[in-house]
N, C-alpha and C. Protein backbone atom coordinates (compact mmCIF):
# COMPACT_ATOMS: atom_id res chain seq x y z
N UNK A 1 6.65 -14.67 -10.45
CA UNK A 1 6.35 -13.30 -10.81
C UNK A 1 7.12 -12.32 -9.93
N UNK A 2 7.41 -12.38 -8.84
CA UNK A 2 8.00 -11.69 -7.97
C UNK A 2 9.49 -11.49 -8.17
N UNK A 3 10.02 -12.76 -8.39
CA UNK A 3 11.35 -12.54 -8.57
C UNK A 3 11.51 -11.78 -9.86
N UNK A 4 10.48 -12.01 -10.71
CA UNK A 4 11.28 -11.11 -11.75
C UNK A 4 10.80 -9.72 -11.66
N UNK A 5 9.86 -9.20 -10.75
CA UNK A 5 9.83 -7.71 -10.22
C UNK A 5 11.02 -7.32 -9.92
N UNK A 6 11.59 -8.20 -8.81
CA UNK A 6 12.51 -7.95 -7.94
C UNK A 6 14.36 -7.61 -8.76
N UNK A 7 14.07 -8.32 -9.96
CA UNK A 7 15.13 -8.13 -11.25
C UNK A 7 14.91 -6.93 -11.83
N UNK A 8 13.70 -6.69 -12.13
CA UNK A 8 13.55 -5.48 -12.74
C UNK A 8 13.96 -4.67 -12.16
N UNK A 9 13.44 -4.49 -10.98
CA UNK A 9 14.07 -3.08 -9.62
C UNK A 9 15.35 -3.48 -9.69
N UNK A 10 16.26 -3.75 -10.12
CA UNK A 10 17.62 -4.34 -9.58
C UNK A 10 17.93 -4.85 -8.02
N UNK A 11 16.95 -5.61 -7.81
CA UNK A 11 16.49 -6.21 -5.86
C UNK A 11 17.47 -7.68 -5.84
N UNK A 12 17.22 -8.21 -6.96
CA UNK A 12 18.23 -9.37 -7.20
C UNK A 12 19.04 -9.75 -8.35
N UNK A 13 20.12 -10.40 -8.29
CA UNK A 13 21.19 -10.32 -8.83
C UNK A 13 20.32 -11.20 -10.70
N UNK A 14 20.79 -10.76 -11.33
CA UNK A 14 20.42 -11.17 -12.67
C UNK A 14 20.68 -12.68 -13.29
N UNK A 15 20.02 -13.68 -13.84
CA UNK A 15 20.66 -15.06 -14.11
C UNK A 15 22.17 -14.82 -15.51
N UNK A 16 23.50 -15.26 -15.43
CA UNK A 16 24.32 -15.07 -15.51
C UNK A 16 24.61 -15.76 -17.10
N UNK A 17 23.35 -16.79 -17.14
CA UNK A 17 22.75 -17.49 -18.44
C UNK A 17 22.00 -16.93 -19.22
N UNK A 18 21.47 -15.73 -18.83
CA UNK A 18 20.21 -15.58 -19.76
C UNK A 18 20.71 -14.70 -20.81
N UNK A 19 19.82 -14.52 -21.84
CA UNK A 19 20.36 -13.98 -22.93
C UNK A 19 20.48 -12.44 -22.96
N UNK A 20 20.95 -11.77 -23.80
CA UNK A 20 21.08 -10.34 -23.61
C UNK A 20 21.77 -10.03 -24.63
N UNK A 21 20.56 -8.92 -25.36
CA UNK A 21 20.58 -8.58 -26.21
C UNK A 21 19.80 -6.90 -26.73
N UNK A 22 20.20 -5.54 -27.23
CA UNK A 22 19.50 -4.39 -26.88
C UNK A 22 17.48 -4.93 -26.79
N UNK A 23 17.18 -6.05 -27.48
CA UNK A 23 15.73 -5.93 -27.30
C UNK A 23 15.15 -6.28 -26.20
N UNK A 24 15.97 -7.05 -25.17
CA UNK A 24 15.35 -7.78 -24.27
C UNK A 24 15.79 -6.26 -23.16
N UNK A 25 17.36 -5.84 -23.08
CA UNK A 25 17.24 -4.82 -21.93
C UNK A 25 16.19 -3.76 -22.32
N UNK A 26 16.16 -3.38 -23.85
CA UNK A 26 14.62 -2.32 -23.63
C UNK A 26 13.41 -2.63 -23.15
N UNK A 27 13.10 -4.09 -23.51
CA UNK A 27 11.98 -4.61 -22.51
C UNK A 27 11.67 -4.46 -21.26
N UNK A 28 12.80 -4.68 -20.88
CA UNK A 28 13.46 -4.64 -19.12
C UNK A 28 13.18 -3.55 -18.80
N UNK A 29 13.63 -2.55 -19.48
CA UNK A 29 13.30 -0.93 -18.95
C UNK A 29 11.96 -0.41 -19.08
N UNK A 30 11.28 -0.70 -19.79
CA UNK A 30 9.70 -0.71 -19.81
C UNK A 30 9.32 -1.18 -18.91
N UNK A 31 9.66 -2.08 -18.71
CA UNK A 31 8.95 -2.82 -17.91
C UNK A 31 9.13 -1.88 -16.18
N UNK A 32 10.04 -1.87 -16.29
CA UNK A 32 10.96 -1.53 -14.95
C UNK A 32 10.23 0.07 -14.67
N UNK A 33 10.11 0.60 -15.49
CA UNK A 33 9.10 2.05 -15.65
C UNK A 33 7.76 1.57 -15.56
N UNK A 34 7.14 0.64 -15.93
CA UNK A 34 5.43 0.64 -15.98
C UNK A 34 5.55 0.49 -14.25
N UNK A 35 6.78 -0.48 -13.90
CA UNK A 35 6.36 -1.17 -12.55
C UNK A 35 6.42 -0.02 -11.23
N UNK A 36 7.34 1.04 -11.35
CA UNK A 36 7.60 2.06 -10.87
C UNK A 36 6.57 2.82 -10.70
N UNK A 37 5.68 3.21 -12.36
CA UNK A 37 4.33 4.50 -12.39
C UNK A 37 3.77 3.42 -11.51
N UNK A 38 3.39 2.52 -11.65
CA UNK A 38 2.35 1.73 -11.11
C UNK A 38 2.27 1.70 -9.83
N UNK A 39 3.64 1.47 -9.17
CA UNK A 39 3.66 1.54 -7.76
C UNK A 39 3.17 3.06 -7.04
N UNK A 40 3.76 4.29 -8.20
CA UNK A 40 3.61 5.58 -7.41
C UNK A 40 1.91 5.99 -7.52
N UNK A 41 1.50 5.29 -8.70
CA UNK A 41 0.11 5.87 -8.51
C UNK A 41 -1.16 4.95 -7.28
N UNK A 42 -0.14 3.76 -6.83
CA UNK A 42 -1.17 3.20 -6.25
C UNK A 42 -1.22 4.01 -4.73
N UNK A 43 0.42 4.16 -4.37
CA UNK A 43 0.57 5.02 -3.36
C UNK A 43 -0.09 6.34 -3.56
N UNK A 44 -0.09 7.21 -4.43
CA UNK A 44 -1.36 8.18 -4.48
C UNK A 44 -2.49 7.48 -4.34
N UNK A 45 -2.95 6.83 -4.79
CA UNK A 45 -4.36 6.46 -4.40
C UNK A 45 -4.92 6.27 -3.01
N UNK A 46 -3.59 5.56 -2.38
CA UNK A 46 -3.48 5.55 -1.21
C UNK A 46 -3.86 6.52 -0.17
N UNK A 47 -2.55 7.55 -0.72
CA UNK A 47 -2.89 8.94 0.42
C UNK A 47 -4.27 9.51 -0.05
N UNK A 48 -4.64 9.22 -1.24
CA UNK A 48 -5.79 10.60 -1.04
C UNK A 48 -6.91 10.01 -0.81
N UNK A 49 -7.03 8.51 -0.62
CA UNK A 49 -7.96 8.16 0.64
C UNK A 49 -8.12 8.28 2.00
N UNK A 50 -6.98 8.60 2.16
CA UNK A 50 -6.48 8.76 3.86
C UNK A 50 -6.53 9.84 4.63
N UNK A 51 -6.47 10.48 3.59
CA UNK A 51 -6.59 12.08 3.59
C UNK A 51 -7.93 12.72 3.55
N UNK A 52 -9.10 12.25 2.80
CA UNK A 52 -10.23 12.26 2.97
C UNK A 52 -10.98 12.75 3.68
């Protein structure tokens, strides 16, 4: 699961085999956006506990 976070963020280099095709990179970019909101809202959640 990680490594393919880490693909999504562009953190590691992509498999050179895999297929590619416009449906799978729009996937990718969804994906790559949910993983992003997700990260920024947890970090809000974060500060405005801290902040408290």
């Amino acid at each position: 699961m990680w490594k393919q976070i880490l693909t999504y963020l562009y953190l590691r280099k992509r498999d050179p085999n895999e297929p590619r095709n416009i449906n799978i990179k729009m996937m990718h970019g969804m994906n790559r956006i949910s993983i992003i909101v997700f990260f920024i809202a947890v970090i809000i959640m974060i500060v405005r506990l801290l902040t408290k």
